[in-house]
ModelCIF file with pLDDT and N, C-alpha, C, O atoms, coordinates in Angstrom:
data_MODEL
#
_entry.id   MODEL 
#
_entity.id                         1 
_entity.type                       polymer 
_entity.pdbx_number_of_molecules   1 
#
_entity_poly.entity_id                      1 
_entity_poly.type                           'polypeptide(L)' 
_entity_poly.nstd_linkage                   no 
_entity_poly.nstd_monomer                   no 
_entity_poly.pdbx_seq_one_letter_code       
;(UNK)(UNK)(UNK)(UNK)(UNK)(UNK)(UNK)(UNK)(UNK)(UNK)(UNK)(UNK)(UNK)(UNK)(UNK)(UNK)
(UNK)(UNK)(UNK)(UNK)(UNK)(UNK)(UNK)(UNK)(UNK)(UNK)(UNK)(UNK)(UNK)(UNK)(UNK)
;
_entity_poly.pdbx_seq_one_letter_code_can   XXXXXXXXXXXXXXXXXXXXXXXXXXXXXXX 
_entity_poly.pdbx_strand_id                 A 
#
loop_
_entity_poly_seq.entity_id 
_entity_poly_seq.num 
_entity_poly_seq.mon_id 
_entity_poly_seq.hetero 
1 1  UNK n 
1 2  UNK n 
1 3  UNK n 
1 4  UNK n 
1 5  UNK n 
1 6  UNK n 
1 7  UNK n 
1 8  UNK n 
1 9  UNK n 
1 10 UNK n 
1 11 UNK n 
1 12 UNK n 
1 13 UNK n 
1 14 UNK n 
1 15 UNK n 
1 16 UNK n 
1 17 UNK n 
1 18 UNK n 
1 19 UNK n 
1 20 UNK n 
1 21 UNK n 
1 22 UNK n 
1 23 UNK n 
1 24 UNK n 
1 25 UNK n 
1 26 UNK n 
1 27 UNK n 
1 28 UNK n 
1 29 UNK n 
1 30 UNK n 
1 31 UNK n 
#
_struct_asym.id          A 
_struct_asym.entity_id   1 
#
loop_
_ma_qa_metric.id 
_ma_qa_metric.mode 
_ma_qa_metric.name 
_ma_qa_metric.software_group_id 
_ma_qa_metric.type 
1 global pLDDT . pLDDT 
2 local  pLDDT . pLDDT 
#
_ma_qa_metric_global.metric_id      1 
_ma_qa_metric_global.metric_value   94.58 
_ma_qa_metric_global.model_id       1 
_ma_qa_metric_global.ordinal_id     1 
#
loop_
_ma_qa_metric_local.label_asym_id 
_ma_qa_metric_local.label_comp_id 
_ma_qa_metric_local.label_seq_id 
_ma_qa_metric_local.metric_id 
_ma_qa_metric_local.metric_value 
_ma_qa_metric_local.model_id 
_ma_qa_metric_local.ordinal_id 
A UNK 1  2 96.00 1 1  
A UNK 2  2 96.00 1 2  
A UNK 3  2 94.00 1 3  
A UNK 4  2 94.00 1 4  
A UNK 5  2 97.00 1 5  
A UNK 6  2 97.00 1 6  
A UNK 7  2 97.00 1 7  
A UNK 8  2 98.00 1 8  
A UNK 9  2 97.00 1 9  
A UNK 10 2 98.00 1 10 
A UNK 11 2 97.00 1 11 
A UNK 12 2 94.00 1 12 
A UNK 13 2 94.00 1 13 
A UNK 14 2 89.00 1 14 
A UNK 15 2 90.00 1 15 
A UNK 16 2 83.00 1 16 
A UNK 17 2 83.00 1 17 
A UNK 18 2 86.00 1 18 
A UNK 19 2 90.00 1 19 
A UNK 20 2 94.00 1 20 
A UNK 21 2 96.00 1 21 
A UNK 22 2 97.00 1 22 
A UNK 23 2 97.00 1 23 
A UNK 24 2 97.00 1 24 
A UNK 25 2 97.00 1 25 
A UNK 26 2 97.00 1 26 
A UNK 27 2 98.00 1 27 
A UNK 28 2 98.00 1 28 
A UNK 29 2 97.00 1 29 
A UNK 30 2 97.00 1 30 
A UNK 31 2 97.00 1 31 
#
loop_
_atom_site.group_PDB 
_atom_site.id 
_atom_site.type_symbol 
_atom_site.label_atom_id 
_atom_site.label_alt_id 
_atom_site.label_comp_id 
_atom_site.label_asym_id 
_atom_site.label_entity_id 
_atom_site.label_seq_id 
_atom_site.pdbx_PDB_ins_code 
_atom_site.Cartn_x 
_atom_site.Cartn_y 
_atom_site.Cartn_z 
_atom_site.occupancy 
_atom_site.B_iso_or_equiv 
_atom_site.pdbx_formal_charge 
_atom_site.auth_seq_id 
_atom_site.auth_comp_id 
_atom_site.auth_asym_id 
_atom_site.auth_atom_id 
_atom_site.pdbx_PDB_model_num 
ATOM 1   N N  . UNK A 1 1  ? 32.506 104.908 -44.495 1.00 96.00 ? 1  UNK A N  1 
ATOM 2   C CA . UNK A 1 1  ? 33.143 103.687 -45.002 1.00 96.00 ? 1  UNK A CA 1 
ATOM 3   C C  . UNK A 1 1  ? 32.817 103.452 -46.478 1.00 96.00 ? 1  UNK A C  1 
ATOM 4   O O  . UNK A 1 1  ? 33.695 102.909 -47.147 1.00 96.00 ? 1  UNK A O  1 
ATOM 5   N N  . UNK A 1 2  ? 31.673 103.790 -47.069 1.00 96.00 ? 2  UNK A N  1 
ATOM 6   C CA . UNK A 1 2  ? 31.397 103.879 -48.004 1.00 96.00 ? 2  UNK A CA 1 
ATOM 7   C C  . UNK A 1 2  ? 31.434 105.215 -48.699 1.00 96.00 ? 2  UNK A C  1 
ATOM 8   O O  . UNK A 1 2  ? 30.363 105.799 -48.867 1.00 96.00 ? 2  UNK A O  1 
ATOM 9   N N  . UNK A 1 3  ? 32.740 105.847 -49.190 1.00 94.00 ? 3  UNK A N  1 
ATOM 10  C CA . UNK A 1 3  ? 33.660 106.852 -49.582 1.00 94.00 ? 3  UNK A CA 1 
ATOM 11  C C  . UNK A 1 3  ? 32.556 107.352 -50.898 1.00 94.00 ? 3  UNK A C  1 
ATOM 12  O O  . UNK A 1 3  ? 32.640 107.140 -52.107 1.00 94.00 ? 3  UNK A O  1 
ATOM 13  N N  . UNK A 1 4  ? 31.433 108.156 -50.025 1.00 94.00 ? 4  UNK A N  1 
ATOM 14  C CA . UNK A 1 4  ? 30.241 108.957 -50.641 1.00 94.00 ? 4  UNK A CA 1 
ATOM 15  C C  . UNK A 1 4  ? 29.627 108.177 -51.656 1.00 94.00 ? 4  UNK A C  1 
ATOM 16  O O  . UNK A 1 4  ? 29.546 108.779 -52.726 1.00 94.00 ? 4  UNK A O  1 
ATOM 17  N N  . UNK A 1 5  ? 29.203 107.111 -51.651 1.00 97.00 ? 5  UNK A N  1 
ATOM 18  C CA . UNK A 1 5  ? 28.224 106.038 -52.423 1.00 97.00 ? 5  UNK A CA 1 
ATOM 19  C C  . UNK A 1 5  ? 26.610 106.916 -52.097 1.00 97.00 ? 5  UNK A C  1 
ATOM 20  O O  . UNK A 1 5  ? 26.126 107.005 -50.969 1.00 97.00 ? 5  UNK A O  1 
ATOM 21  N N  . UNK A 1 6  ? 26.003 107.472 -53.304 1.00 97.00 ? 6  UNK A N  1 
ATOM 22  C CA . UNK A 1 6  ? 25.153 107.636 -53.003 1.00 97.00 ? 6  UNK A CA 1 
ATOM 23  C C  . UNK A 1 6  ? 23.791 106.664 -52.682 1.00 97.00 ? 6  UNK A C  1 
ATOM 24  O O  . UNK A 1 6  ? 22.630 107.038 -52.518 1.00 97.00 ? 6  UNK A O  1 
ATOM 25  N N  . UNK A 1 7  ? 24.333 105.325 -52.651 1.00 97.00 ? 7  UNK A N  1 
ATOM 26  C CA . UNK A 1 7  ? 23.343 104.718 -51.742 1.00 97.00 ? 7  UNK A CA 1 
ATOM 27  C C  . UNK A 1 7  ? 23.544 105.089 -49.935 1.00 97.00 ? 7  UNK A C  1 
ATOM 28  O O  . UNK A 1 7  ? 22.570 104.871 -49.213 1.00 97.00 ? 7  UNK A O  1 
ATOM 29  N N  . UNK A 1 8  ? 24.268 105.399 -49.587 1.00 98.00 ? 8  UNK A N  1 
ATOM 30  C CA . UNK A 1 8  ? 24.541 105.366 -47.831 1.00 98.00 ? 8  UNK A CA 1 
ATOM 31  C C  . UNK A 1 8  ? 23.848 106.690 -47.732 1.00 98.00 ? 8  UNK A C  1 
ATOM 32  O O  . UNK A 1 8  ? 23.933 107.709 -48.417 1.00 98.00 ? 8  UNK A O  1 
ATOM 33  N N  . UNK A 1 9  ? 23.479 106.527 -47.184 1.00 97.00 ? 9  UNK A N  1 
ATOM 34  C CA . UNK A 1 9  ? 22.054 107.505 -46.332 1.00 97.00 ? 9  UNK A CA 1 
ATOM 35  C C  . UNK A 1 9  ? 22.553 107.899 -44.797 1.00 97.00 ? 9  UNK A C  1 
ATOM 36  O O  . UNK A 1 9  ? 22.642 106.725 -44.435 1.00 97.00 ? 9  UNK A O  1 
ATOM 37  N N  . UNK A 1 10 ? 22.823 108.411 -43.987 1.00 98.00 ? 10 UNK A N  1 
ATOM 38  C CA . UNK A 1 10 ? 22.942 108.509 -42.677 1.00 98.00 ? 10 UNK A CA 1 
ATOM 39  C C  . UNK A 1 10 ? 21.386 108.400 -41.857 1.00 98.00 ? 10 UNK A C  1 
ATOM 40  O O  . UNK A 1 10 ? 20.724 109.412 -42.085 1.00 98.00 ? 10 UNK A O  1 
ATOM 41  N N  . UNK A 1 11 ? 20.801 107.580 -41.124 1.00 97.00 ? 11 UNK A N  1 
ATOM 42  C CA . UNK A 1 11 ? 19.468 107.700 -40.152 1.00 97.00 ? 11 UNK A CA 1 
ATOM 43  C C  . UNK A 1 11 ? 19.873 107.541 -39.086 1.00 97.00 ? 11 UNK A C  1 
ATOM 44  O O  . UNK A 1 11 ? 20.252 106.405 -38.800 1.00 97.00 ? 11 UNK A O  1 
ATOM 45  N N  . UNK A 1 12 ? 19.938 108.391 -38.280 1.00 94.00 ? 12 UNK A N  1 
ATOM 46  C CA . UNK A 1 12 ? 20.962 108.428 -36.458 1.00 94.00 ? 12 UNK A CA 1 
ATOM 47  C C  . UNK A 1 12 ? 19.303 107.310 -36.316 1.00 94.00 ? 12 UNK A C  1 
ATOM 48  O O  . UNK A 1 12 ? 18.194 107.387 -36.845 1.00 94.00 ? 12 UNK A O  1 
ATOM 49  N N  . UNK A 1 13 ? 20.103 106.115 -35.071 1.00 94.00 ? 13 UNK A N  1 
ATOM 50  C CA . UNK A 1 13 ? 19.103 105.448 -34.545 1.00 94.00 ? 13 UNK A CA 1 
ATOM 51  C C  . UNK A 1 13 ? 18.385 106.614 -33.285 1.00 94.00 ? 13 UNK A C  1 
ATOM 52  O O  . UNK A 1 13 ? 18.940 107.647 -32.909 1.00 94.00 ? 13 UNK A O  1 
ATOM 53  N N  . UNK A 1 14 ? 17.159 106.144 -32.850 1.00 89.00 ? 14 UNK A N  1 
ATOM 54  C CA . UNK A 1 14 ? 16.171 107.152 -31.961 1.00 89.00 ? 14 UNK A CA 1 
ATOM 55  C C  . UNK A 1 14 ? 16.382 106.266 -30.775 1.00 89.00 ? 14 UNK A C  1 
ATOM 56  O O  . UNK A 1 14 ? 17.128 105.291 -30.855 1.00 89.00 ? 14 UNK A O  1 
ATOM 57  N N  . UNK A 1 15 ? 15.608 106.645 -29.442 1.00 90.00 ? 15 UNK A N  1 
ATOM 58  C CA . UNK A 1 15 ? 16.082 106.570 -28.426 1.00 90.00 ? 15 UNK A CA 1 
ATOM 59  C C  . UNK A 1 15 ? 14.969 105.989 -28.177 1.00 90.00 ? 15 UNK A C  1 
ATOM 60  O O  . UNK A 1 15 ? 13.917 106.588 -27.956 1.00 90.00 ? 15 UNK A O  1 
ATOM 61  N N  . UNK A 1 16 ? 15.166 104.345 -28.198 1.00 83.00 ? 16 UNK A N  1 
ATOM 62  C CA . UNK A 1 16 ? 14.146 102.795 -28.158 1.00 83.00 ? 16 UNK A CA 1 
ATOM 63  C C  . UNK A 1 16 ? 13.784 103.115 -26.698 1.00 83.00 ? 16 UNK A C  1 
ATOM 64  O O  . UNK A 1 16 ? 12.584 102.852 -26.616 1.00 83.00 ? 16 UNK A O  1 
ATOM 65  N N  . UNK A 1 17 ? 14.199 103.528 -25.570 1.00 83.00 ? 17 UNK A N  1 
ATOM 66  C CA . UNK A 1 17 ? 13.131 103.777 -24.743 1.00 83.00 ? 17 UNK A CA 1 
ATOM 67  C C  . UNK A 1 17 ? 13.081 104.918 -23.816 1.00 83.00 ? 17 UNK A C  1 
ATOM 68  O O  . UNK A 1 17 ? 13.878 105.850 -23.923 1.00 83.00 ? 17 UNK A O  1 
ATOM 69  N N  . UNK A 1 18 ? 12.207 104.876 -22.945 1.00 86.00 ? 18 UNK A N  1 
ATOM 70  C CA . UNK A 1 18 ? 11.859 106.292 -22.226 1.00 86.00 ? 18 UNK A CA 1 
ATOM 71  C C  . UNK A 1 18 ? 13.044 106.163 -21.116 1.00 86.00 ? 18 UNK A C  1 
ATOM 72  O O  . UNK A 1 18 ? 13.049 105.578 -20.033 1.00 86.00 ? 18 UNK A O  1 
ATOM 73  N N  . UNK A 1 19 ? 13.994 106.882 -21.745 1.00 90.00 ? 19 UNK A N  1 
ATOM 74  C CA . UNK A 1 19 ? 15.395 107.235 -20.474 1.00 90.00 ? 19 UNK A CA 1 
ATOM 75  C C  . UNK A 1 19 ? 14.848 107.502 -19.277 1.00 90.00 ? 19 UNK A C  1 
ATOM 76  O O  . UNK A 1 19 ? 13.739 108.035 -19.325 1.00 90.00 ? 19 UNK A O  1 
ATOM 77  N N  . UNK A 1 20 ? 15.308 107.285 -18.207 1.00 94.00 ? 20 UNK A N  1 
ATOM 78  C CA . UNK A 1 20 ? 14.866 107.508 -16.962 1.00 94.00 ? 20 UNK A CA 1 
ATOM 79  C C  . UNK A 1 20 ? 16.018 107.456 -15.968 1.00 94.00 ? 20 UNK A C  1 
ATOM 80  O O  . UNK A 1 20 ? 16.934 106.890 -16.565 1.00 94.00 ? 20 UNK A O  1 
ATOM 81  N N  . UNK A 1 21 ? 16.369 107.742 -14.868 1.00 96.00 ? 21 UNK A N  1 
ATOM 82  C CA . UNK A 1 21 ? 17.242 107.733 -13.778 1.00 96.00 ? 21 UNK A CA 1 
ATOM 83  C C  . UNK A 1 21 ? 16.544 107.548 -12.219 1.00 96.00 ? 21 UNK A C  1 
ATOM 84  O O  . UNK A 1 21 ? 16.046 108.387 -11.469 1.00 96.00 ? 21 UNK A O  1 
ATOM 85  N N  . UNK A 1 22 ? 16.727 106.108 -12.078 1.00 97.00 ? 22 UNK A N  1 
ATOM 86  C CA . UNK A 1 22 ? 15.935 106.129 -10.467 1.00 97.00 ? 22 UNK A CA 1 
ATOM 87  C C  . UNK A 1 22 ? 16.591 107.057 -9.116  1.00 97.00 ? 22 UNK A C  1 
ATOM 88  O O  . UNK A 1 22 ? 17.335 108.021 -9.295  1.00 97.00 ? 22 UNK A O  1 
ATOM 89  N N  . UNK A 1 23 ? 16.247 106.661 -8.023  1.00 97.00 ? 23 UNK A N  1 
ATOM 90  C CA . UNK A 1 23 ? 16.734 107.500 -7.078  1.00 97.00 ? 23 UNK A CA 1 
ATOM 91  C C  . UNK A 1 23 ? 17.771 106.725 -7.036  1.00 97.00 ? 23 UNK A C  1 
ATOM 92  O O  . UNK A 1 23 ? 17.818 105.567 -7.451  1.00 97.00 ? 23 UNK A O  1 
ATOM 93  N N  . UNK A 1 24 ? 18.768 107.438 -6.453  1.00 97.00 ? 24 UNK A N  1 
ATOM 94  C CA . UNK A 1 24 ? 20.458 106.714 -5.875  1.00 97.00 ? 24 UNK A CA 1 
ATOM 95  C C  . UNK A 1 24 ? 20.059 105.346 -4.818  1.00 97.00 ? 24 UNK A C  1 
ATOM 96  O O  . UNK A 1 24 ? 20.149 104.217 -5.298  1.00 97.00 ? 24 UNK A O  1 
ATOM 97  N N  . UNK A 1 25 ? 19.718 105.484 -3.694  1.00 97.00 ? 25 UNK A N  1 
ATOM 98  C CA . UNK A 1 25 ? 19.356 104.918 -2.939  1.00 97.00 ? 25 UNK A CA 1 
ATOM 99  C C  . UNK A 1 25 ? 18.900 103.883 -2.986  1.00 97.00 ? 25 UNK A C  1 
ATOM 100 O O  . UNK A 1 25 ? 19.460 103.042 -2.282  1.00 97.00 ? 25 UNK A O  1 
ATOM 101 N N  . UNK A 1 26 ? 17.761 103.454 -3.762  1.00 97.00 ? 26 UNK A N  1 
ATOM 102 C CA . UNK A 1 26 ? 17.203 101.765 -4.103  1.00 97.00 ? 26 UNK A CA 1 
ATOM 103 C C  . UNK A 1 26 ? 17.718 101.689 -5.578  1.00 97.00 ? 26 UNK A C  1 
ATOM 104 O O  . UNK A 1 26 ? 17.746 100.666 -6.263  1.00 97.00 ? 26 UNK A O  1 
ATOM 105 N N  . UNK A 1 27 ? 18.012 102.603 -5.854  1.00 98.00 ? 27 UNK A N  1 
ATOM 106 C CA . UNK A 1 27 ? 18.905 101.377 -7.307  1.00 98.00 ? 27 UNK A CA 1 
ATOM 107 C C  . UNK A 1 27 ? 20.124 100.850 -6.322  1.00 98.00 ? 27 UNK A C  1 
ATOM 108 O O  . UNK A 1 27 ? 20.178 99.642  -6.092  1.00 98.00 ? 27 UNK A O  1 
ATOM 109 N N  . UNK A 1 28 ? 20.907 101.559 -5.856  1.00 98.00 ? 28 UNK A N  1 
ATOM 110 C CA . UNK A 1 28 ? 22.238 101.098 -5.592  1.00 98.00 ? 28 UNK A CA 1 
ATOM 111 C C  . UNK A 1 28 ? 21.731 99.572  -4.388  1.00 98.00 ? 28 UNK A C  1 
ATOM 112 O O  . UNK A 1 28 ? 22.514 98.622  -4.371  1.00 98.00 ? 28 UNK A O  1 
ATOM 113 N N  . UNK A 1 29 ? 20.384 99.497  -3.450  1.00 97.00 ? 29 UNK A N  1 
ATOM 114 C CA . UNK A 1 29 ? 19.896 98.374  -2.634  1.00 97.00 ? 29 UNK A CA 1 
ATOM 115 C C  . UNK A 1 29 ? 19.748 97.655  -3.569  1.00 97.00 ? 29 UNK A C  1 
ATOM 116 O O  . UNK A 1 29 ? 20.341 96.581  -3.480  1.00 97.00 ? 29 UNK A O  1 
ATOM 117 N N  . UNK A 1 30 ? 18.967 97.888  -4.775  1.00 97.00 ? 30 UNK A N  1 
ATOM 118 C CA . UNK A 1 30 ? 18.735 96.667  -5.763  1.00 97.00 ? 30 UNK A CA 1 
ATOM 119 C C  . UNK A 1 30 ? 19.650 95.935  -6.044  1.00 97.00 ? 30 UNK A C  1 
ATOM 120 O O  . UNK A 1 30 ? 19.521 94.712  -6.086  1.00 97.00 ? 30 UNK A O  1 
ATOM 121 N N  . UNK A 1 31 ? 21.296 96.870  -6.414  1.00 97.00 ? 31 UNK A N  1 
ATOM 122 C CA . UNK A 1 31 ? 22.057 96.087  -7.182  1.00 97.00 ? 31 UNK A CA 1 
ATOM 123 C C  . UNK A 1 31 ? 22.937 95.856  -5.702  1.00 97.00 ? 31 UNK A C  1 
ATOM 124 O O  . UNK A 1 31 ? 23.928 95.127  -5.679  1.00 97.00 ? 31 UNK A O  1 
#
């Protein structure tokens, strides 16, 4: 959007928390 301004920097955001996947079974009871 800023058509090569050498102020714009690209920093990909990082991954704020520890991804995880519960079992099928009590997530789907939870919800």
């Amino acid at each position: 959007q800023f058509r090569g301004s050498p102020t714009a920097h690209v920093i990909a955001d990082g991954l704020a928390i520890d991804a995880q996947r519960a079992p099928r079974g009590p997530a789907r009871a939870a919800l």
